[in-house]
C-alpha atoms as a PDB file:
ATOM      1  CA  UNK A   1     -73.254  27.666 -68.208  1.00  0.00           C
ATOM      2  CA  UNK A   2     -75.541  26.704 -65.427  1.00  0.00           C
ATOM      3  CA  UNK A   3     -72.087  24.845 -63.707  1.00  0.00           C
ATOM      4  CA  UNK A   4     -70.253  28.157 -64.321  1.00  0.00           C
ATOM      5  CA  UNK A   5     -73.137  30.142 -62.418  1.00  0.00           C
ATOM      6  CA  UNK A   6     -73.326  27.730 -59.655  1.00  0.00           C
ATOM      7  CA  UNK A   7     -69.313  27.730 -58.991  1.00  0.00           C
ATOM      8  CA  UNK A   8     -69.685  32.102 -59.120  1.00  0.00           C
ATOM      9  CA  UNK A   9     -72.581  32.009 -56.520  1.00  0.00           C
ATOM     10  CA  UNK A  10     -70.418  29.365 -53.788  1.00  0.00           C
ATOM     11  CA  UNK A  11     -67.259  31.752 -54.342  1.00  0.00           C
ATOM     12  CA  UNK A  12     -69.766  34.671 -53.508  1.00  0.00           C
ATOM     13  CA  UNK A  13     -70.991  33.241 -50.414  1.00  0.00           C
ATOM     14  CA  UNK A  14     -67.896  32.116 -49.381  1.00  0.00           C
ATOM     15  CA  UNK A  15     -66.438  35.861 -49.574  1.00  0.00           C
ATOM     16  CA  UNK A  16     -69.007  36.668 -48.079  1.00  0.00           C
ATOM     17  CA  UNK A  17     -69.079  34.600 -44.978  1.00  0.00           C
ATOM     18  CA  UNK A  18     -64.474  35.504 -44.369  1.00  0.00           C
ATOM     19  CA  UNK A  19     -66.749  39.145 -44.738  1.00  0.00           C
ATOM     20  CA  UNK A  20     -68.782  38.313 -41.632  1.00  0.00           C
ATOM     21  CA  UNK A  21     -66.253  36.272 -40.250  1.00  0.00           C
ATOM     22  CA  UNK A  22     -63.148  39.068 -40.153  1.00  0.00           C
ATOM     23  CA  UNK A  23     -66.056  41.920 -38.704  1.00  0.00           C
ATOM     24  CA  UNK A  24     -66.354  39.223 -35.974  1.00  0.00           C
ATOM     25  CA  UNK A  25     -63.097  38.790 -34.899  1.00  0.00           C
ATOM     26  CA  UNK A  26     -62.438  42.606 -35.363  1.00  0.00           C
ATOM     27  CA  UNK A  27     -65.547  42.910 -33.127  1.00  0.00           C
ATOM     28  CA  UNK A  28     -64.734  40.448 -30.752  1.00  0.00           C
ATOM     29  CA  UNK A  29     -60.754  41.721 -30.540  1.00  0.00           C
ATOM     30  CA  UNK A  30     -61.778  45.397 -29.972  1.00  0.00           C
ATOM     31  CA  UNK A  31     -63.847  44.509 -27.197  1.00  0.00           C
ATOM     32  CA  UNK A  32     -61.644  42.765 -25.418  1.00  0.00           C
ATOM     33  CA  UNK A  33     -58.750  45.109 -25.783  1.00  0.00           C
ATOM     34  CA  UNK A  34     -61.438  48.431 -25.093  1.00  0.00           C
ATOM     35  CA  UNK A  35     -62.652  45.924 -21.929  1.00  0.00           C
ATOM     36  CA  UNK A  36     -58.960  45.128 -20.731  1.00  0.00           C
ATOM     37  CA  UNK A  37     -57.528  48.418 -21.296  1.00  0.00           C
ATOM     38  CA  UNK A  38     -60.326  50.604 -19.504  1.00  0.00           C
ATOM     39  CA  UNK A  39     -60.633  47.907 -16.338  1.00  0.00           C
ATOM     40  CA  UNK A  40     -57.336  47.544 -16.007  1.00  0.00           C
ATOM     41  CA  UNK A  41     -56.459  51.103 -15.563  1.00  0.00           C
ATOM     42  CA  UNK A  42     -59.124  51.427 -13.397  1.00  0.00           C
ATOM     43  CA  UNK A  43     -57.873  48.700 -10.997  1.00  0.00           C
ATOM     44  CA  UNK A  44     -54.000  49.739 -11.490  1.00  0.00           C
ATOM     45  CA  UNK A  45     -55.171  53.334 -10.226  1.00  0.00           C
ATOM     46  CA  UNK A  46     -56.987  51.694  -7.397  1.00  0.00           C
ATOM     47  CA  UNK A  47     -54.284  49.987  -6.349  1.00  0.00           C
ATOM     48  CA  UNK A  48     -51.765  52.932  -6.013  1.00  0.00           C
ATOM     49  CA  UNK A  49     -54.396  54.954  -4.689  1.00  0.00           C
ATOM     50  CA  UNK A  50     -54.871  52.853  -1.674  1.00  0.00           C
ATOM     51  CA  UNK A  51     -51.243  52.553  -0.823  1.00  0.00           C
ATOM     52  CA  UNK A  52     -50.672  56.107  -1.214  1.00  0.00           C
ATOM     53  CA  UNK A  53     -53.778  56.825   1.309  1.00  0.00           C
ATOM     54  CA  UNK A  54     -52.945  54.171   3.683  1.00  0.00           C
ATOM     55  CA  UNK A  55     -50.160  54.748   5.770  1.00  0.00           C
ATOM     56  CA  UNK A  56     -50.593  50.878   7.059  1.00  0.00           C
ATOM     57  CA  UNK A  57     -49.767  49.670   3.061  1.00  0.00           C
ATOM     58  CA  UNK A  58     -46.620  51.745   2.958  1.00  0.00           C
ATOM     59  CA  UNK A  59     -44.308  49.295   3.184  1.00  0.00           C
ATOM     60  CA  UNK A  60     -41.420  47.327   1.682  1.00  0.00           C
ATOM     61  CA  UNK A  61     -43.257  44.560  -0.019  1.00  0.00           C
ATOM     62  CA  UNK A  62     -46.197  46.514  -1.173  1.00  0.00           C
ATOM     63  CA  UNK A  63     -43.838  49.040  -2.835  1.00  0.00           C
ATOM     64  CA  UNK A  64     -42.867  46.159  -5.307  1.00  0.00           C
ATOM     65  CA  UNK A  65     -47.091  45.596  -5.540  1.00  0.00           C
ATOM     66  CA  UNK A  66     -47.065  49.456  -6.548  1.00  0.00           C
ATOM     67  CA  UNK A  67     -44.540  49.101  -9.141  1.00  0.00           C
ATOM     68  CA  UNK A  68     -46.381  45.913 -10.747  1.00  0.00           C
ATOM     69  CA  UNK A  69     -49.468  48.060 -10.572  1.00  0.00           C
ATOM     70  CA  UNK A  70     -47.489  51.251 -12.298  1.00  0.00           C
ATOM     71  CA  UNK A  71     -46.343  48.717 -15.446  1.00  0.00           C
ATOM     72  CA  UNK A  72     -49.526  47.231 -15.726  1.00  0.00           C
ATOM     73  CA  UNK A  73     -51.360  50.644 -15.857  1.00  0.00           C
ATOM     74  CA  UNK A  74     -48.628  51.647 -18.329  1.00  0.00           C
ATOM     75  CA  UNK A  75     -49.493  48.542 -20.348  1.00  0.00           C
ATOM     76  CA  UNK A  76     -53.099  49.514 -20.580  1.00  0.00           C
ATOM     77  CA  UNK A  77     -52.870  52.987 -21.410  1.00  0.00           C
ATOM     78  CA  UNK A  78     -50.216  52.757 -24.496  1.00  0.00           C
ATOM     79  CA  UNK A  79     -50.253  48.348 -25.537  1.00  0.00           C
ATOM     80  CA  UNK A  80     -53.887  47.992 -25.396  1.00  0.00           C
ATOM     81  CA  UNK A  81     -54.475  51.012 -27.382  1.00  0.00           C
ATOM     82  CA  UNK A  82     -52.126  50.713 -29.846  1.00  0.00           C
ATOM     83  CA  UNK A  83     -53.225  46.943 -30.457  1.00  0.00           C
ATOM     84  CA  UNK A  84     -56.738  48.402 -30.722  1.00  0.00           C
ATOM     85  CA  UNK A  85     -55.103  50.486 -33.942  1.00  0.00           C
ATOM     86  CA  UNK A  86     -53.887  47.977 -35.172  1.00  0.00           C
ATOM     87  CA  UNK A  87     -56.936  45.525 -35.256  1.00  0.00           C
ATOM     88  CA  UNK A  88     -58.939  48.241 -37.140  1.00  0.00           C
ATOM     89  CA  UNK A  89     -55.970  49.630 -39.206  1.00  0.00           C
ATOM     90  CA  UNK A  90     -55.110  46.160 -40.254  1.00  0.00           C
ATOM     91  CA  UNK A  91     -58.878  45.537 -40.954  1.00  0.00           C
ATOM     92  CA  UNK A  92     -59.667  48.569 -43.279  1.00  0.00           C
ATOM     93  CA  UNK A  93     -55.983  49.038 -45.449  1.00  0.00           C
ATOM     94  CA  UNK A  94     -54.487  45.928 -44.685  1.00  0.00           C
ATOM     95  CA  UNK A  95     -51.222  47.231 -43.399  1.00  0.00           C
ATOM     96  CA  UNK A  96     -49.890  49.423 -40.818  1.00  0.00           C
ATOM     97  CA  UNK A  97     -47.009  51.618 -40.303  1.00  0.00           C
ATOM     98  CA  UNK A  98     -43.375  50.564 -39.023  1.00  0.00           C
ATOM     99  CA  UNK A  99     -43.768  53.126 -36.338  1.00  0.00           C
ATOM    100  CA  UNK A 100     -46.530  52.023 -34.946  1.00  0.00           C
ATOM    101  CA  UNK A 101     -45.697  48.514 -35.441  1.00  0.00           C
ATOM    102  CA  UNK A 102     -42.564  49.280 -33.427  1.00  0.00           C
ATOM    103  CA  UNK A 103     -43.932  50.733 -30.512  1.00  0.00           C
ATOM    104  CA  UNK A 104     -46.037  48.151 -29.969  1.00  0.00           C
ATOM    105  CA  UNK A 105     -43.049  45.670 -30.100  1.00  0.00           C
ATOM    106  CA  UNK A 106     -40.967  47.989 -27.599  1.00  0.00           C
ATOM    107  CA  UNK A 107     -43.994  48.887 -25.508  1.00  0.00           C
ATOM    108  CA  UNK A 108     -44.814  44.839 -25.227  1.00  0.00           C
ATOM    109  CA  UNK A 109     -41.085  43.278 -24.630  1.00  0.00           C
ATOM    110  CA  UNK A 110     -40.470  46.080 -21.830  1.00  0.00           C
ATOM    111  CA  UNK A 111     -43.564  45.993 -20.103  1.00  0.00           C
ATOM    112  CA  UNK A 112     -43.392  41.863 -20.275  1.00  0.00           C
ATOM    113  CA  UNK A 113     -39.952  42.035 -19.169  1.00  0.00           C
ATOM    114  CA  UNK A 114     -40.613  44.088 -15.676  1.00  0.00           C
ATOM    115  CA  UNK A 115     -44.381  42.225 -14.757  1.00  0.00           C
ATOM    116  CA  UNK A 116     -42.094  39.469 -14.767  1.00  0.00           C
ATOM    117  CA  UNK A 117     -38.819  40.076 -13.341  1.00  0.00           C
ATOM    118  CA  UNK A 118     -41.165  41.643 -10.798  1.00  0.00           C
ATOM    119  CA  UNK A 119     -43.292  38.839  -9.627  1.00  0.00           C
ATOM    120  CA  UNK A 120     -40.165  37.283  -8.981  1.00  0.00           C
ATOM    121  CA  UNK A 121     -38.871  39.753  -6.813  1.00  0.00           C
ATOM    122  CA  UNK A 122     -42.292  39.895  -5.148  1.00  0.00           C
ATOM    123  CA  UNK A 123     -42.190  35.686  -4.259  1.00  0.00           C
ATOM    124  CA  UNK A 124     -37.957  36.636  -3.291  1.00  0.00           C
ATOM    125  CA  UNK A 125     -39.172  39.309  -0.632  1.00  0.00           C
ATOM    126  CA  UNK A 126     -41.843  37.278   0.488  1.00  0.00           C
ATOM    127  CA  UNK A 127     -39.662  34.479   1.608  1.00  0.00           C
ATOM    128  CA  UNK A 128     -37.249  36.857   3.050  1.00  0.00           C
ATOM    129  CA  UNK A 129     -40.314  38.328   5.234  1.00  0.00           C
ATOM    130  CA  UNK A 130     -40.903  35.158   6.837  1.00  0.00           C
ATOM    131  CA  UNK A 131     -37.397  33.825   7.187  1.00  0.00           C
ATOM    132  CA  UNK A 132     -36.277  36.844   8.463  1.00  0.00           C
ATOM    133  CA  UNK A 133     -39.324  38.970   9.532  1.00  0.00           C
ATOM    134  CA  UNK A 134     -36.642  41.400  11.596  1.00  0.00           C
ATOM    135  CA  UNK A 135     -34.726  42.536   9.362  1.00  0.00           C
ATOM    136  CA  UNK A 136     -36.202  45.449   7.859  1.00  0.00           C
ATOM    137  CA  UNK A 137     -33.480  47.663   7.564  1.00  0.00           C
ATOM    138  CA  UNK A 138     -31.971  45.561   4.921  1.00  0.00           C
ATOM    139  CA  UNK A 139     -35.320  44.824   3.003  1.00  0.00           C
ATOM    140  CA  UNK A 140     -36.212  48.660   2.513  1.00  0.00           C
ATOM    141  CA  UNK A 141     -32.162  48.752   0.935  1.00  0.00           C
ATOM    142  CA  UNK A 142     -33.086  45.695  -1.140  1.00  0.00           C
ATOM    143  CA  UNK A 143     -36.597  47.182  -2.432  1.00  0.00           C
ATOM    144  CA  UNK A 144     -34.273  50.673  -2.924  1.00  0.00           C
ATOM    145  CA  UNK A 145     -32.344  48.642  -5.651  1.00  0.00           C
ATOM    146  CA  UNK A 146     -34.525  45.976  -6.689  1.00  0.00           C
ATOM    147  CA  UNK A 147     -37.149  48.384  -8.478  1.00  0.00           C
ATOM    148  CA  UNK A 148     -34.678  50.513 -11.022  1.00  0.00           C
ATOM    149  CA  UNK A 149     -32.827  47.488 -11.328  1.00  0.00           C
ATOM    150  CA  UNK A 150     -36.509  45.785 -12.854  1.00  0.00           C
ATOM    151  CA  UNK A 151     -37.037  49.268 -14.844  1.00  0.00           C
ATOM    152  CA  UNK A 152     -33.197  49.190 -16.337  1.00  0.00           C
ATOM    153  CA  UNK A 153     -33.208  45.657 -17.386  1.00  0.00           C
ATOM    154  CA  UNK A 154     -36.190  46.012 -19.436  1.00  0.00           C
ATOM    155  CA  UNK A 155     -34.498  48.464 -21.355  1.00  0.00           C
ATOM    156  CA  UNK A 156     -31.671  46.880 -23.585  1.00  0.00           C
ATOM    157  CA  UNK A 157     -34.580  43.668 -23.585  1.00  0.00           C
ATOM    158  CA  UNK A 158     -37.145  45.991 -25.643  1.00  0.00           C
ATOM    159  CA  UNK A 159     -34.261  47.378 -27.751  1.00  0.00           C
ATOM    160  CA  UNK A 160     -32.554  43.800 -28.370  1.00  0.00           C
ATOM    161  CA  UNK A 161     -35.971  42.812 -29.603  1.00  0.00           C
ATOM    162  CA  UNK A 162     -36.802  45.982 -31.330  1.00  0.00           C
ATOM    163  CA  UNK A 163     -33.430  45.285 -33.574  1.00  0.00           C
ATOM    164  CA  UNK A 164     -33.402  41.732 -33.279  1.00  0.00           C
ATOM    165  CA  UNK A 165     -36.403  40.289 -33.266  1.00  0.00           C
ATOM    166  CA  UNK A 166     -38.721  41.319 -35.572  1.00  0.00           C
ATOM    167  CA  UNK A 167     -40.886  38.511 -36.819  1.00  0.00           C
ATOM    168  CA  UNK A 168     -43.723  38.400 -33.721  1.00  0.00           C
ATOM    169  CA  UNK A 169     -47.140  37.612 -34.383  1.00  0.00           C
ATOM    170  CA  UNK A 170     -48.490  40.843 -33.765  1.00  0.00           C
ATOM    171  CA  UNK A 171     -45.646  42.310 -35.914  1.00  0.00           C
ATOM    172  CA  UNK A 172     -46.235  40.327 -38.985  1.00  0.00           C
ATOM    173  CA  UNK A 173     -49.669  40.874 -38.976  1.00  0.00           C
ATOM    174  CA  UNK A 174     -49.289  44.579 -39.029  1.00  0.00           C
ATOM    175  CA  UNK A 175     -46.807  44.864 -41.562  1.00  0.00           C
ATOM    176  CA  UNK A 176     -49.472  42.736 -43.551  1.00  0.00           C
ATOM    177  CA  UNK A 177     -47.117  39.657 -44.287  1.00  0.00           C
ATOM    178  CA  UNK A 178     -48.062  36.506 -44.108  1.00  0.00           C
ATOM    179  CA  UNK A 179     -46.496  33.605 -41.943  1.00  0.00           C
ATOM    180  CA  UNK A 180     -46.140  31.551 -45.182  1.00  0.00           C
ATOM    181  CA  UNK A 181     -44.122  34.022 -46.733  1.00  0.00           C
ATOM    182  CA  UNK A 182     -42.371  35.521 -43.863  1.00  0.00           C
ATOM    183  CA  UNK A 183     -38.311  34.468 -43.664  1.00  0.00           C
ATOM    184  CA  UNK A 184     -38.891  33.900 -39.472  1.00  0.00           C
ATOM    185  CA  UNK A 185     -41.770  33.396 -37.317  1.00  0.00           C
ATOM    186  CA  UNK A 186     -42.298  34.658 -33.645  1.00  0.00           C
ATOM    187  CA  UNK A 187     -38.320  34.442 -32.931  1.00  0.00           C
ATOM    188  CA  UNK A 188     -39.360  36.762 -30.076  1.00  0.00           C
ATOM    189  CA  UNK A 189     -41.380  34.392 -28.060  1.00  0.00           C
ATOM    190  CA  UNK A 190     -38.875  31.495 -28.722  1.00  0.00           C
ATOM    191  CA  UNK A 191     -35.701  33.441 -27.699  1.00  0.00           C
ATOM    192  CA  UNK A 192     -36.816  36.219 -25.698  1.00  0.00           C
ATOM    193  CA  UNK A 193     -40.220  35.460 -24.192  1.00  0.00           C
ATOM    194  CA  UNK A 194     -40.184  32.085 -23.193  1.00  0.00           C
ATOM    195  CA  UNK A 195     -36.327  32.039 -21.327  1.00  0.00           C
ATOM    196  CA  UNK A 196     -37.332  34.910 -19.693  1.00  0.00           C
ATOM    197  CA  UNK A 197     -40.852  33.622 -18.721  1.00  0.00           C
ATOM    198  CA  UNK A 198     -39.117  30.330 -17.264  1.00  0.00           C
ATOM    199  CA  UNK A 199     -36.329  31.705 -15.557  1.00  0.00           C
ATOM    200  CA  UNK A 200     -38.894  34.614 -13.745  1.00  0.00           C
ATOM    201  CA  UNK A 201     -41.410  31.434 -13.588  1.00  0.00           C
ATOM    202  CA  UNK A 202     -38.538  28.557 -11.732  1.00  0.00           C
ATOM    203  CA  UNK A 203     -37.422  31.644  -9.698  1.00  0.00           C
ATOM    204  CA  UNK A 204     -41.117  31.806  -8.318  1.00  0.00           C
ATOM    205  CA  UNK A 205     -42.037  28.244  -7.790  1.00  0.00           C
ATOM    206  CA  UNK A 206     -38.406  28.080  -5.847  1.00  0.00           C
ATOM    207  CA  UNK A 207     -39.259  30.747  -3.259  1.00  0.00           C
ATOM    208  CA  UNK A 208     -42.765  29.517  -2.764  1.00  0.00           C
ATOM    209  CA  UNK A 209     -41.882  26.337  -1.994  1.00  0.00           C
ATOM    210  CA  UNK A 210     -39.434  27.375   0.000  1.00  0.00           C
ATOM    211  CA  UNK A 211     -42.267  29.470   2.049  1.00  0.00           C
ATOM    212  CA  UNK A 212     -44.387  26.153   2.318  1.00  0.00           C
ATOM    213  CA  UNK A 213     -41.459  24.285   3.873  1.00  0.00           C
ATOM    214  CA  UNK A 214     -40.801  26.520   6.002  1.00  0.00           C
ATOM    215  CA  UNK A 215     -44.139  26.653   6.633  1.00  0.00           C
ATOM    216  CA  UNK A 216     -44.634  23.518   7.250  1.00  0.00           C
ATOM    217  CA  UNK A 217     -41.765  22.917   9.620  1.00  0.00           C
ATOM    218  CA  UNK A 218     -42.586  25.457  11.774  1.00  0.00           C
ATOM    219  CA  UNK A 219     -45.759  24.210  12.026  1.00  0.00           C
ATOM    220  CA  UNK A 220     -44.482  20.861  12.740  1.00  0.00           C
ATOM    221  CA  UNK A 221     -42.271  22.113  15.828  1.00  0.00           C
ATOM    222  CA  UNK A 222     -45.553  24.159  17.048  1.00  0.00           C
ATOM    223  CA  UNK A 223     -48.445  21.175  16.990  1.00  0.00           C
ATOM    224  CA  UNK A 224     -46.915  17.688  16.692  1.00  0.00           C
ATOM    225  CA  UNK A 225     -43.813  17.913  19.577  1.00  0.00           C
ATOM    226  CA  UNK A 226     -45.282  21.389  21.392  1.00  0.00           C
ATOM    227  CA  UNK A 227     -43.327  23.684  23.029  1.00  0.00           C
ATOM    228  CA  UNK A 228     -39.433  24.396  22.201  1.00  0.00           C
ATOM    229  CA  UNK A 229     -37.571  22.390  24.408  1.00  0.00           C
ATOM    230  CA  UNK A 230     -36.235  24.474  27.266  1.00  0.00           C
ATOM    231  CA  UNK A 231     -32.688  26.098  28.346  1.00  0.00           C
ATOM    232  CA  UNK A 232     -30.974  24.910  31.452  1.00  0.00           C
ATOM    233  CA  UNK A 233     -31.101  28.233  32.343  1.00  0.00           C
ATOM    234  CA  UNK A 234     -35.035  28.688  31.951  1.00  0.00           C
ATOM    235  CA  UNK A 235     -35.013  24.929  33.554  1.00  0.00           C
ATOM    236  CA  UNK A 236     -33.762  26.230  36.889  1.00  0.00           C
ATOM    237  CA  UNK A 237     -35.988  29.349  37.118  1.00  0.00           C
ATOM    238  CA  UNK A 238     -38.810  27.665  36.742  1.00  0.00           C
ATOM    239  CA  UNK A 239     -37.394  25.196  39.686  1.00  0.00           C
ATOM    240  CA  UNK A 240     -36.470  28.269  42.073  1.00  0.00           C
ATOM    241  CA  UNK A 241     -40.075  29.645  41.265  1.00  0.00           C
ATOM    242  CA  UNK A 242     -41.864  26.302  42.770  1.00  0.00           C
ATOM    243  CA  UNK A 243     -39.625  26.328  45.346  1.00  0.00           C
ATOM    244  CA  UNK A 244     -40.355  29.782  46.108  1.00  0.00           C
ATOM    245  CA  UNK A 245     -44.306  28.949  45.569  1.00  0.00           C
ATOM    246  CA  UNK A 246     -44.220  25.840  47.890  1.00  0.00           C
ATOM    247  CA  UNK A 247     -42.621  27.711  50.814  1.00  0.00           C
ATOM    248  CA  UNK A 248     -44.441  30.550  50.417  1.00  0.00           C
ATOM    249  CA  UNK A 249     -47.866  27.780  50.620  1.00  0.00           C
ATOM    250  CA  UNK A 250     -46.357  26.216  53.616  1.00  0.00           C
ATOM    251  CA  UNK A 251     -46.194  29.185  55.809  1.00  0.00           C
ATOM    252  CA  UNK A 252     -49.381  30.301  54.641  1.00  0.00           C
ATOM    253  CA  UNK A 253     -50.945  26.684  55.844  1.00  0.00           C
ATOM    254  CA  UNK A 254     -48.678  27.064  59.229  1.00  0.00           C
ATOM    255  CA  UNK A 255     -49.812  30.375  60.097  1.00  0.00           C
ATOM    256  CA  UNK A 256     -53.314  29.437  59.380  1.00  0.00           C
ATOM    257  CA  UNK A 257     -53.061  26.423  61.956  1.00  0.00           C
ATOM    258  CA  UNK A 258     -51.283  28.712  64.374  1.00  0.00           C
ATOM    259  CA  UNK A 259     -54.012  31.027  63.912  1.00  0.00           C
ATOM    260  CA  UNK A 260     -57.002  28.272  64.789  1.00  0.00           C
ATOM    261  CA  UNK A 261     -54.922  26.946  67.830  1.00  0.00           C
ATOM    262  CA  UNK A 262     -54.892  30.504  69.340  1.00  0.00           C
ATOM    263  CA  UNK A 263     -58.830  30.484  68.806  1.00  0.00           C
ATOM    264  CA  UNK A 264     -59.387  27.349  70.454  1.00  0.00           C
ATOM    265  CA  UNK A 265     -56.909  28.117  73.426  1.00  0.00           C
ATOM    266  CA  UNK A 266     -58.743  31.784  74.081  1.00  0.00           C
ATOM    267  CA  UNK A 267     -61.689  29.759  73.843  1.00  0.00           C
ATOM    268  CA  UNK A 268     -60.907  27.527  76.598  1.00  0.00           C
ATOM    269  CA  UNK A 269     -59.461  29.897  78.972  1.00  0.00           C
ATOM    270  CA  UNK A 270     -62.797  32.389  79.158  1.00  0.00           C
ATOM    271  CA  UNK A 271     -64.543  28.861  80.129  1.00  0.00           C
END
């Protein structure tokens, strides 16, 4: 009997401490997602605020900046929220519905899909602003395509994954499954996320390196051997010019002496 009350009392105390221990996380993830979700619209607004004030911001490159901002605040305002839902839905009936499930999934592979193909179009432009800083004309048509191009390519991603690819964390966890039991596990981040997190992730470390060596080289030319070597062209205008500066000195110096001997001759003649 007394073994039989002592086994009830540790299963007690263990329910209760998972008790404490699932309010904590719930806690812990609702603040973070309230935190991100509320700062991160606030600094997304910011950021489109100042560019639209700022006539010196309105350019080319930041455009691509404005459209990483508009995503992100996107993100915040519908992701964060609806991940918010599910923490406490999941928490109190231990399942959630497929719609909201599926938003989530769509609203999470499209925004993921133009944050990233974004950055790398951000570290492309970047390199083509110092290779080529004159050619603007061609950047502003560049910029012109690159941005739909980011928002239309994120669409069959979200629906691929949204048909496909059904077996994410966040996904199994709100249909209430477990990821014993579940058939698949987090085919989305194997398949979808991570290629496409790579690819965007080699594009950037290309174009940044590229920026360095360039960089570097230019640097190279300016302080180790000075100035660019010059044309014939310059060679022999520069020659003319001290020519034209050393005659120019020598009659100054004759017409000086000239000047003196005069002096001294009047002076000797009133004596």
């Amino acid at each position: 009997m007394s073994g039989q009350h002592v086994s009830a009392r540790d299963s007690g105390n263990s329910t209760v401490w998972e008790e404490y221990v699932d309010i904590a996380l719930v806690v812990a993830n609702s603040l973070i997602l309230l935190i991100t979700s509320v700062v991160g619209i606030a600094a997304n607004i910011f950021v489109i605020l100042a560019v639209y004030y700022q006539k010196s911001l309105q350019n080319a490159n930041n455009a691509l900046v404005v459209n990483l901002a508009v995503i992100d605040l996107l993100r915040c305002a519908i992701d964060c929220p609806i991940l918010l839902s599910i923490v406490i839905i999941v928490y109190q009936r231990g399942r959630v519905g497929d719609l909201i499930c599926d938003t989530q999934l769509v609203s999470f592979s499209f925004s993921c899909c133009i944050q990233l193909v974004t950055l790398a179009c951000i570290s492309a432009e970047r390199y083509q602003a110092i290779a080529q800083p004159f050619k603007a004309s061609n950047r502003k048509r560049r910029i012109m395509v690159l941005i739909p191009l980011t928002w239309t390519l994120a669409i069959p991603v979200a629906v691929s994954c949204l048909i496909f690819l059904k077996d994410s964390p966040v996904h199994v966890r709100c249909q209430g499954r477990q990821r014993e039991t579940s058939s698949s596990y987090d085919n989305f981040g194997l398949y979808m996320l991570f290629p496409l997190w790579a690819a965007c992730f080699g594009v950037i470390i290309g174009f940044y390196a590229r920026i360095f060596a360039l960089v570097r080289s230019h640097n190279r030319k300016i302080f180790d051997r000075g100035a660019f070597p010059l044309s014939k062209k310059d060679t022999t205008d520069d020659k003319e010019k001290k020519e034209e500066t050393t005659v120019v000195e020598d009659g100054r110096e004759k017409s000086e002496q000239n000047l003196t001997l005069s002096r001294k001759i009047k002076k000797y003649t009133i004596r």
